[in-house]
PDB file of N, CA and C in Angstrom:
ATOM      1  N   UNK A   1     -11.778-246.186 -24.123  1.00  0.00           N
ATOM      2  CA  UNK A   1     -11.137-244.904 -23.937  1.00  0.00           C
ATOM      3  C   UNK A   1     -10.093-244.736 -25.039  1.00  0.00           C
ATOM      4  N   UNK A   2     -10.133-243.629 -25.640  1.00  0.00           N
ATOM      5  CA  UNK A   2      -8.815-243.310 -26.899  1.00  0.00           C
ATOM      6  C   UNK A   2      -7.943-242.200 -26.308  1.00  0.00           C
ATOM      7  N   UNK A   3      -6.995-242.840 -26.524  1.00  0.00           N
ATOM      8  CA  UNK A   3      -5.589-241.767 -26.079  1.00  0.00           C
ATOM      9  C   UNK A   3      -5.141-241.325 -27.431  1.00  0.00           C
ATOM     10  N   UNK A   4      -5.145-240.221 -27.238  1.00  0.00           N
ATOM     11  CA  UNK A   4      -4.120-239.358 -28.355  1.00  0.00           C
ATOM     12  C   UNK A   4      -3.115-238.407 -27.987  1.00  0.00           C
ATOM     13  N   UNK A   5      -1.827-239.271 -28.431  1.00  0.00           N
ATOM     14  CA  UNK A   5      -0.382-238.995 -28.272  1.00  0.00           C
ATOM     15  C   UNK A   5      -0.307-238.112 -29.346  1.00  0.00           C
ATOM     16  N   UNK A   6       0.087-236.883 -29.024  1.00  0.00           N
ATOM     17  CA  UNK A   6       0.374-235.746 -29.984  1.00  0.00           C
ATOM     18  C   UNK A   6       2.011-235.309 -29.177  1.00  0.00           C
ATOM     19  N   UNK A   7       2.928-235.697 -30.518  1.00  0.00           N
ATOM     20  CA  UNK A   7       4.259-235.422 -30.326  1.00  0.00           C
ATOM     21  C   UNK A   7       4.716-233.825 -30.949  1.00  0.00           C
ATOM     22  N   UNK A   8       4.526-233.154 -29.489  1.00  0.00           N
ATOM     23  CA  UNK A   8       5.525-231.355 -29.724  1.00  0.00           C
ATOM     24  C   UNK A   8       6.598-231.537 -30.009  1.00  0.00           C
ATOM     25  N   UNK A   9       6.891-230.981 -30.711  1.00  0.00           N
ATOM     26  CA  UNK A   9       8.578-230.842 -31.473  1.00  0.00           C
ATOM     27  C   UNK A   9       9.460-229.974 -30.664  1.00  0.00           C
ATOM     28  N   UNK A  10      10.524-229.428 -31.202  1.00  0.00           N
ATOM     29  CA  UNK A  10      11.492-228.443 -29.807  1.00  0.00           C
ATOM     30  C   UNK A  10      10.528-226.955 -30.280  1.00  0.00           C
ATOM     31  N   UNK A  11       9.816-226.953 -31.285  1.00  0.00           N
ATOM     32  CA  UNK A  11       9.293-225.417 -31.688  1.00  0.00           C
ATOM     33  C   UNK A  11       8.254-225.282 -31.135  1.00  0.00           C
ATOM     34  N   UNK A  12       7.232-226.439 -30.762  1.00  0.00           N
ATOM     35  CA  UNK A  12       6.077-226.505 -29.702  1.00  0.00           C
ATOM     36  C   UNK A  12       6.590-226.252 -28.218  1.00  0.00           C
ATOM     37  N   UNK A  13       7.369-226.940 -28.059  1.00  0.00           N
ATOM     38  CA  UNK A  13       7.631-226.698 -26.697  1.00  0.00           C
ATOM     39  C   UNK A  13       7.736-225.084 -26.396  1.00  0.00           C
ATOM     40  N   UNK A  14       8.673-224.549 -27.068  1.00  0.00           N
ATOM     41  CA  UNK A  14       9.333-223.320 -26.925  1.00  0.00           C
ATOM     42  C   UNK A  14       7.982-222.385 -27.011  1.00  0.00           C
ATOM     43  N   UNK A  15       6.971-222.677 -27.887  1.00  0.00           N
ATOM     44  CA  UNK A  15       5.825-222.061 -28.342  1.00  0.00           C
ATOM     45  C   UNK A  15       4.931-221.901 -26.931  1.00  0.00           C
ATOM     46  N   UNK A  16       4.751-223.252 -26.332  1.00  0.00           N
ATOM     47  CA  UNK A  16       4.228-223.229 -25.191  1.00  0.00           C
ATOM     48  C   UNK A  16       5.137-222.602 -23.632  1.00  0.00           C
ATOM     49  N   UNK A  17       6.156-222.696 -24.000  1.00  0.00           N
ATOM     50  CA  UNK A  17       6.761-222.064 -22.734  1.00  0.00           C
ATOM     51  C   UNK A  17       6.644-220.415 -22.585  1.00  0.00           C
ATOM     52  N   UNK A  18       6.583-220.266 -24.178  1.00  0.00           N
ATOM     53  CA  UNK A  18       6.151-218.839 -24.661  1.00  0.00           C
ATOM     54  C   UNK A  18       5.072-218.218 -24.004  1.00  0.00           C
ATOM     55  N   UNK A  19       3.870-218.662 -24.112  1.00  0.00           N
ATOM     56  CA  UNK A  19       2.354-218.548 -23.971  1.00  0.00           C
ATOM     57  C   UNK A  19       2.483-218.725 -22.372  1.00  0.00           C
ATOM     58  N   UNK A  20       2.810-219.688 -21.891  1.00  0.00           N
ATOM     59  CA  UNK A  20       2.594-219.930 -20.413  1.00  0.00           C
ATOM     60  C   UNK A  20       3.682-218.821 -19.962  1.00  0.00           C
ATOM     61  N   UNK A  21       5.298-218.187 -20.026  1.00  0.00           N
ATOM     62  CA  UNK A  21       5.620-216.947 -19.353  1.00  0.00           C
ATOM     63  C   UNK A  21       4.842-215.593 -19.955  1.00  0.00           C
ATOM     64  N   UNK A  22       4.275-215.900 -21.132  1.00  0.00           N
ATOM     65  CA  UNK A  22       3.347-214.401 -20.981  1.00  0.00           C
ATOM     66  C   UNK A  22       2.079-214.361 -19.989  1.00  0.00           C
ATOM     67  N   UNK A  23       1.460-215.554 -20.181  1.00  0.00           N
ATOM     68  CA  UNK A  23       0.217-215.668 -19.239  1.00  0.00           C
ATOM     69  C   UNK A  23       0.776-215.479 -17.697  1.00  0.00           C
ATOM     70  N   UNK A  24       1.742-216.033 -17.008  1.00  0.00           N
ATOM     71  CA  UNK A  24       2.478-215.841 -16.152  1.00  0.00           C
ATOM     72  C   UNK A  24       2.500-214.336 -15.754  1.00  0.00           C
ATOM     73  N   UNK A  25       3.411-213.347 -16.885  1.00  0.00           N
ATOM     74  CA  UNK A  25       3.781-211.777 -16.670  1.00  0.00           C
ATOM     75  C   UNK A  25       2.546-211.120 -17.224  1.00  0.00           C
ATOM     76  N   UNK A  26       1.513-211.615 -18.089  1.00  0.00           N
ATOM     77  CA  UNK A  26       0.693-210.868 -17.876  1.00  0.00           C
ATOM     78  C   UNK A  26      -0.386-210.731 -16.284  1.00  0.00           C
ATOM     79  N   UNK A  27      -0.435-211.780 -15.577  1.00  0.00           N
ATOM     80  CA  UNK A  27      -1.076-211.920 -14.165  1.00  0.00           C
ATOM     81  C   UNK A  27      -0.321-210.977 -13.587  1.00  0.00           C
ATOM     82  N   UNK A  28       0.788-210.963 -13.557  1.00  0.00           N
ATOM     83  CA  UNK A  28       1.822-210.649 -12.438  1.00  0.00           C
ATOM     84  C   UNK A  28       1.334-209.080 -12.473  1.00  0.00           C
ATOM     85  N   UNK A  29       1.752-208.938 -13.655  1.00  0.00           N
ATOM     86  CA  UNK A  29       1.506-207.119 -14.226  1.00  0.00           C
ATOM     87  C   UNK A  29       0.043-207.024 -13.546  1.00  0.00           C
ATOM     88  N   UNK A  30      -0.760-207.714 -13.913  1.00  0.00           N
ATOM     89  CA  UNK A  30      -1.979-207.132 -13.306  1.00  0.00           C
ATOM     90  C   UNK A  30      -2.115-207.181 -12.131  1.00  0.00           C
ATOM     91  N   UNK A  31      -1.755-208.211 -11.122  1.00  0.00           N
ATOM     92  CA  UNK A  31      -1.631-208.008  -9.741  1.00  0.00           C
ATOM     93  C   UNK A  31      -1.040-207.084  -9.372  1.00  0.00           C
ATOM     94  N   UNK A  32       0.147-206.186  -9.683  1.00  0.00           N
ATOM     95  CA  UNK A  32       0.507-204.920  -9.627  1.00  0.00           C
ATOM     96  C   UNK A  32      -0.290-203.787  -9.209  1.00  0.00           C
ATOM     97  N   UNK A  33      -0.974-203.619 -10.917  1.00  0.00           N
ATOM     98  CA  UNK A  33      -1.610-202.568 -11.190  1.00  0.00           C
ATOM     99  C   UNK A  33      -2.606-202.551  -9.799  1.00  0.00           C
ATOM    100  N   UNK A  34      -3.287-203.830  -9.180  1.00  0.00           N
ATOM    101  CA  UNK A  34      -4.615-204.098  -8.662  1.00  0.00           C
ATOM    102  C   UNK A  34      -4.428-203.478  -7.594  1.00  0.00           C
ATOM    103  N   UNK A  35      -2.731-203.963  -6.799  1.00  0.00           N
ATOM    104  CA  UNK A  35      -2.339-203.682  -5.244  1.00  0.00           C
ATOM    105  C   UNK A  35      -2.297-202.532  -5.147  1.00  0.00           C
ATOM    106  N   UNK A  36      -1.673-201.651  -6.549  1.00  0.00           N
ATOM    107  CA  UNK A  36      -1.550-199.872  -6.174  1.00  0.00           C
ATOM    108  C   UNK A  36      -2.387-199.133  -6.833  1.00  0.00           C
ATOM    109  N   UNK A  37      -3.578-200.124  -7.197  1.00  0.00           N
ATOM    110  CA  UNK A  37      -4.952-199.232  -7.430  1.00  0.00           C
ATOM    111  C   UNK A  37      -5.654-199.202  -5.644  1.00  0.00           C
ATOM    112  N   UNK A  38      -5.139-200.458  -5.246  1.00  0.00           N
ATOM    113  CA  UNK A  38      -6.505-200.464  -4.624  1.00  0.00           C
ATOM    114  C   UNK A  38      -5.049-199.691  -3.022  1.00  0.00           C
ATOM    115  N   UNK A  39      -3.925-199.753  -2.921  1.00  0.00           N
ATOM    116  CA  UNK A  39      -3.260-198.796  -2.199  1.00  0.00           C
ATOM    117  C   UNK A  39      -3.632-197.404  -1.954  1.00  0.00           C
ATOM    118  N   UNK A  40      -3.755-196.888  -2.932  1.00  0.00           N
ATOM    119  CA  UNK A  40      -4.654-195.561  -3.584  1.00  0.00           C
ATOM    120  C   UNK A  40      -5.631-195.414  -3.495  1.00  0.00           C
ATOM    121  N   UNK A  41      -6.146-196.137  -3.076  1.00  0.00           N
ATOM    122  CA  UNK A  41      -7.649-195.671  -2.884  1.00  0.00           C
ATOM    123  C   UNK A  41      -7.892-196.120  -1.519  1.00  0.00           C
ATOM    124  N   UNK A  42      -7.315-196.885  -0.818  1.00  0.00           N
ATOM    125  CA  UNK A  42      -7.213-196.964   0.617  1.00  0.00           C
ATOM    126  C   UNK A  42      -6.797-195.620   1.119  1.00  0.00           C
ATOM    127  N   UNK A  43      -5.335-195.659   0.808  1.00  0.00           N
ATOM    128  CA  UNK A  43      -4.760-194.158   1.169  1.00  0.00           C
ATOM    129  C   UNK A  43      -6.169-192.522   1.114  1.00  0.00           C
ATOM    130  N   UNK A  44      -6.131-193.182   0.146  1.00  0.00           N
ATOM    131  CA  UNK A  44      -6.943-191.432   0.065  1.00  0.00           C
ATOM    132  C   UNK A  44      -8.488-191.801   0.681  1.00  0.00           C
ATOM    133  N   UNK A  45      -9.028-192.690   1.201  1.00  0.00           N
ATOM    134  CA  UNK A  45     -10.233-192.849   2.433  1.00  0.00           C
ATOM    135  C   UNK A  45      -9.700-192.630   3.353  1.00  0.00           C
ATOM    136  N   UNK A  46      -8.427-192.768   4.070  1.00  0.00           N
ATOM    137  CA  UNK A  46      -7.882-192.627   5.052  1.00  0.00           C
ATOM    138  C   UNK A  46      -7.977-191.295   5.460  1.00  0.00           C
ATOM    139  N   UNK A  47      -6.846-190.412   4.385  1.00  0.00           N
ATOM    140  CA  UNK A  47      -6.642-189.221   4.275  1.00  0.00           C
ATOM    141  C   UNK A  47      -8.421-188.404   4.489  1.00  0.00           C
ATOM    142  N   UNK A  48      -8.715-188.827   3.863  1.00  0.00           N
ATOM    143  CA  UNK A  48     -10.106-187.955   3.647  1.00  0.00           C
ATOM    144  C   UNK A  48     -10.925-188.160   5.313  1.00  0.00           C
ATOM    145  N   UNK A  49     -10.708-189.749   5.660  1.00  0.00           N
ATOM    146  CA  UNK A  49     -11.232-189.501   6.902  1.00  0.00           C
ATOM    147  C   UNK A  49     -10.845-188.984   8.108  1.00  0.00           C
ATOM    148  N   UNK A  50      -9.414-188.785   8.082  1.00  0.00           N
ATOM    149  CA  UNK A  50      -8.864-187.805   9.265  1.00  0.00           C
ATOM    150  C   UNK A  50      -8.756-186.549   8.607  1.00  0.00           C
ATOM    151  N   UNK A  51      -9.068-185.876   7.695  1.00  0.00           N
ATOM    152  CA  UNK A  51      -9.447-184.788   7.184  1.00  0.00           C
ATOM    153  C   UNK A  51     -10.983-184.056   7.405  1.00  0.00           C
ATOM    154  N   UNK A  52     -11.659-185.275   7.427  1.00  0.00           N
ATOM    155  CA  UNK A  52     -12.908-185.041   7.519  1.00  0.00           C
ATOM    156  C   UNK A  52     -13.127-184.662   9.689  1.00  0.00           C
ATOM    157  N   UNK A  53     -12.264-185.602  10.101  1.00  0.00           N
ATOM    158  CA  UNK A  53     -12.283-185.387  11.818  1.00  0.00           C
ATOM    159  C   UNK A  53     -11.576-184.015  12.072  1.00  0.00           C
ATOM    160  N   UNK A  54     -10.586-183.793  11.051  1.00  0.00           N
ATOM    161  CA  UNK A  54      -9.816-182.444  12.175  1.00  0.00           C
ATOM    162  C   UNK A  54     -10.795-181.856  11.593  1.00  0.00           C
ATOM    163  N   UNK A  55     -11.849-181.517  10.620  1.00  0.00           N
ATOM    164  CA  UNK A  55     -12.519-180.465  10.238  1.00  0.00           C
ATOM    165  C   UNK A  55     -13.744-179.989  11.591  1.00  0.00           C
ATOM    166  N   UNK A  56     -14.100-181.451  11.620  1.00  0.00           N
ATOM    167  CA  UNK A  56     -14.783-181.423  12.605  1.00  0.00           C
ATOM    168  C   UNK A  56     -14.699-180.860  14.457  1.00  0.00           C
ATOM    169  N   UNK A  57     -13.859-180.803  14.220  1.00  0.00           N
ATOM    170  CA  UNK A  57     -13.017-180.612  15.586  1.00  0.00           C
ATOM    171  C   UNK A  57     -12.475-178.928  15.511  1.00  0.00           C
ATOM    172  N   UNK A  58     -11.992-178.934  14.256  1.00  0.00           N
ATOM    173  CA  UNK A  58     -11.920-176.902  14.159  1.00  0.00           C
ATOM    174  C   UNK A  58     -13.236-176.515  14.162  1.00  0.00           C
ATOM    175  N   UNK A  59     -14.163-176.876  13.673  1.00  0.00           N
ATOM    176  CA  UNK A  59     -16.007-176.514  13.579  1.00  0.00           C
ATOM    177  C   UNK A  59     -15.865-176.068  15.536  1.00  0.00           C
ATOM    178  N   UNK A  60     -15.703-177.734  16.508  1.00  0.00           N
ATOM    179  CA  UNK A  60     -16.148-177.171  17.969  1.00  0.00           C
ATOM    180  C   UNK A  60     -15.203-175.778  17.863  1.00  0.00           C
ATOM    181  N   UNK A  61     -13.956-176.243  18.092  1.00  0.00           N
ATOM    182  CA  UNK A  61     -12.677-175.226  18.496  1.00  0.00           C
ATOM    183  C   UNK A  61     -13.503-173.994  18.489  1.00  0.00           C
ATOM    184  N   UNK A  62     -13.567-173.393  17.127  1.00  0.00           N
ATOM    185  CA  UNK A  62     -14.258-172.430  16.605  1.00  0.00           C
ATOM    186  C   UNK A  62     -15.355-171.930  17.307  1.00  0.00           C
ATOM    187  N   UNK A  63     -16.169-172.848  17.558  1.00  0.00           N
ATOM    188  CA  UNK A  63     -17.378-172.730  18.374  1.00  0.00           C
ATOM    189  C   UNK A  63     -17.746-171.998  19.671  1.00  0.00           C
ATOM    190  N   UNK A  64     -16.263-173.146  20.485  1.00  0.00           N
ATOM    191  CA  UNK A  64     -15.717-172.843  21.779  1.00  0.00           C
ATOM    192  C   UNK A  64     -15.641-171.400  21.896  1.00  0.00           C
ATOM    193  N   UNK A  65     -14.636-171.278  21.066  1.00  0.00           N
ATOM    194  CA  UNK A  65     -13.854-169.939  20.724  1.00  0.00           C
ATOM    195  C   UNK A  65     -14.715-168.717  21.166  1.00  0.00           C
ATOM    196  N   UNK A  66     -15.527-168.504  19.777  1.00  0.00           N
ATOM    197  CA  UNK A  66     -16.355-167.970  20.216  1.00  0.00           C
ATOM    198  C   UNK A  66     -17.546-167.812  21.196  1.00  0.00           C
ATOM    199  N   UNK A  67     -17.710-168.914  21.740  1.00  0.00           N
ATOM    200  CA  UNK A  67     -18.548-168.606  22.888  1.00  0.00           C
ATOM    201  C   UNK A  67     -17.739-167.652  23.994  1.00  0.00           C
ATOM    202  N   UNK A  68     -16.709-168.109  24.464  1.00  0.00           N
ATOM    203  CA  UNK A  68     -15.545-167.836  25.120  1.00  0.00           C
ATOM    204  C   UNK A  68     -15.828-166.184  25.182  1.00  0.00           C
ATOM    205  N   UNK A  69     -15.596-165.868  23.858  1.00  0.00           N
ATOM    206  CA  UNK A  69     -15.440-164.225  23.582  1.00  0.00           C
ATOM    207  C   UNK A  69     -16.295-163.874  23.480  1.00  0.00           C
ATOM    208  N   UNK A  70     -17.771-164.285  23.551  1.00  0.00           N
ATOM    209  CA  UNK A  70     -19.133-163.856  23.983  1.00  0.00           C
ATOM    210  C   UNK A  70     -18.893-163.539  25.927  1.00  0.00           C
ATOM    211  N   UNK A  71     -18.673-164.649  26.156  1.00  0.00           N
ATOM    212  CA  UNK A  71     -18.811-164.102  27.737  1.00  0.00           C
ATOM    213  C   UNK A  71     -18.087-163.656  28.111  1.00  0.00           C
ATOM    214  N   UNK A  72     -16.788-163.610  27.447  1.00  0.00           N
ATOM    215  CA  UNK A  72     -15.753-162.242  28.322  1.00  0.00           C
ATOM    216  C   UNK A  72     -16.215-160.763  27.853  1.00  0.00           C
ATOM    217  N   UNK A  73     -16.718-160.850  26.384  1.00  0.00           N
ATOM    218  CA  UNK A  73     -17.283-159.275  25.876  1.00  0.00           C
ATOM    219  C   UNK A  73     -18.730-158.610  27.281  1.00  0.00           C
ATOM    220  N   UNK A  74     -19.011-159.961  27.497  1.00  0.00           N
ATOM    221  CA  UNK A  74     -19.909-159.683  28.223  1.00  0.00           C
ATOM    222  C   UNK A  74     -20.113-159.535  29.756  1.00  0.00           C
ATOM    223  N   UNK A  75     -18.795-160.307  30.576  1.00  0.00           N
ATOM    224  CA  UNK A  75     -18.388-159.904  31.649  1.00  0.00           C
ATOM    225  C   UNK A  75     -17.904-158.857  31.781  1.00  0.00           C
ATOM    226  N   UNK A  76     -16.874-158.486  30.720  1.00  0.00           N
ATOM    227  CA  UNK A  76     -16.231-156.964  30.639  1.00  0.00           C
ATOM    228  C   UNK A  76     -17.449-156.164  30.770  1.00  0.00           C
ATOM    229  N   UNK A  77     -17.930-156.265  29.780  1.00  0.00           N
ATOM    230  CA  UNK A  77     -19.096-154.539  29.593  1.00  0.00           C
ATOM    231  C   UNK A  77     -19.911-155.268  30.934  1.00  0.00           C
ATOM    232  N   UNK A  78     -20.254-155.588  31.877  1.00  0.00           N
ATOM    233  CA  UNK A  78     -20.756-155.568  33.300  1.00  0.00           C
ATOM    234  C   UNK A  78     -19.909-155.003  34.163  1.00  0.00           C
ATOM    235  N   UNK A  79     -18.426-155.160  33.553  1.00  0.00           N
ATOM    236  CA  UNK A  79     -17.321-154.779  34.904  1.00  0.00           C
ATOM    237  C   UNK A  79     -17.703-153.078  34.636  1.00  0.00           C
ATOM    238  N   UNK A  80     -18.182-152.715  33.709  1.00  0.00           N
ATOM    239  CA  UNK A  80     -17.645-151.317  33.438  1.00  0.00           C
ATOM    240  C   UNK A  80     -18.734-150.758  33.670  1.00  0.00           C
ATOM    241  N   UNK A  81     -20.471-151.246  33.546  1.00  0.00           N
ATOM    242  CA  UNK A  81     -21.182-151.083  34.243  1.00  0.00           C
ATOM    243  C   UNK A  81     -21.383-150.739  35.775  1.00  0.00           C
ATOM    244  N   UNK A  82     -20.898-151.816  36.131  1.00  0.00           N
ATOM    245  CA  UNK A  82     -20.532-152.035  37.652  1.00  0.00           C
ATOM    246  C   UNK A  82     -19.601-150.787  38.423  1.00  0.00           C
ATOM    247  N   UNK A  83     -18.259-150.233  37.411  1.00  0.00           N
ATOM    248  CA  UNK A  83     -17.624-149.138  37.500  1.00  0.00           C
ATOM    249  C   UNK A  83     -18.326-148.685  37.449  1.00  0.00           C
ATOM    250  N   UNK A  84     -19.081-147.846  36.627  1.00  0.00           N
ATOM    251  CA  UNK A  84     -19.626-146.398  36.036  1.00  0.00           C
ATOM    252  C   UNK A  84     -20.626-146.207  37.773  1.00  0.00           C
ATOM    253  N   UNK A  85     -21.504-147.495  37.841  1.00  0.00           N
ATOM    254  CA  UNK A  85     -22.001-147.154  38.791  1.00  0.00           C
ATOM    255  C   UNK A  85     -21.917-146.828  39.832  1.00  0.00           C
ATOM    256  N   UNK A  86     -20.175-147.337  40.278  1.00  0.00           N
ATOM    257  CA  UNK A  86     -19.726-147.184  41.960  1.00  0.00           C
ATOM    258  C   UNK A  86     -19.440-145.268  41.483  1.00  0.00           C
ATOM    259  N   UNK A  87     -18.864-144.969  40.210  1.00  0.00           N
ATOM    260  CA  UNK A  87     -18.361-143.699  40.473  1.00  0.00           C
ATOM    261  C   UNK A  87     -19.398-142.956  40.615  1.00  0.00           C
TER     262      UNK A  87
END
């Protein structure tokens, strides 16, 4: 087995402490970017999916609604039927 002792000087060291806090802040930075990419895009599935439910839910409402005012248009004009005929 061969060992090779390679002696860093104080300018290696510093060189390497260099390289290892950029590699360090460059991770960091990117774990950042990753958490409030992927925050953002959680958020707005969210948004979109209770957007997508109340839509759904004004669609019945709506629905309701109008049925509603189908059978009162249509009980009414019987009530008045029903009048015309007693008079």
């Amino acid at each position: 087995m061969v060992r090779v002792i390679v002696n860093v000087g104080p300018q290696g060291r510093y060189r390497m402490l260099e390289v290892l806090a950029t590699a360090i802040s460059s991770g960091a930075i990117s774990a950042v970017v990753v958490v409030f990419l992927g925050r953002a895009w959680v958020e707005a599935r969210i948004k979109g999916s209770i957007e997508h439910e109340y839509q759904k839910q004004l669609v019945l409402f709506q629905q309701e609604l109008d049925r509603k005012t189908k059978v009162a248009l249509i009980v009414s004009g019987n009530s008045l039927v029903a009048a015309r005929a007693s008079d």
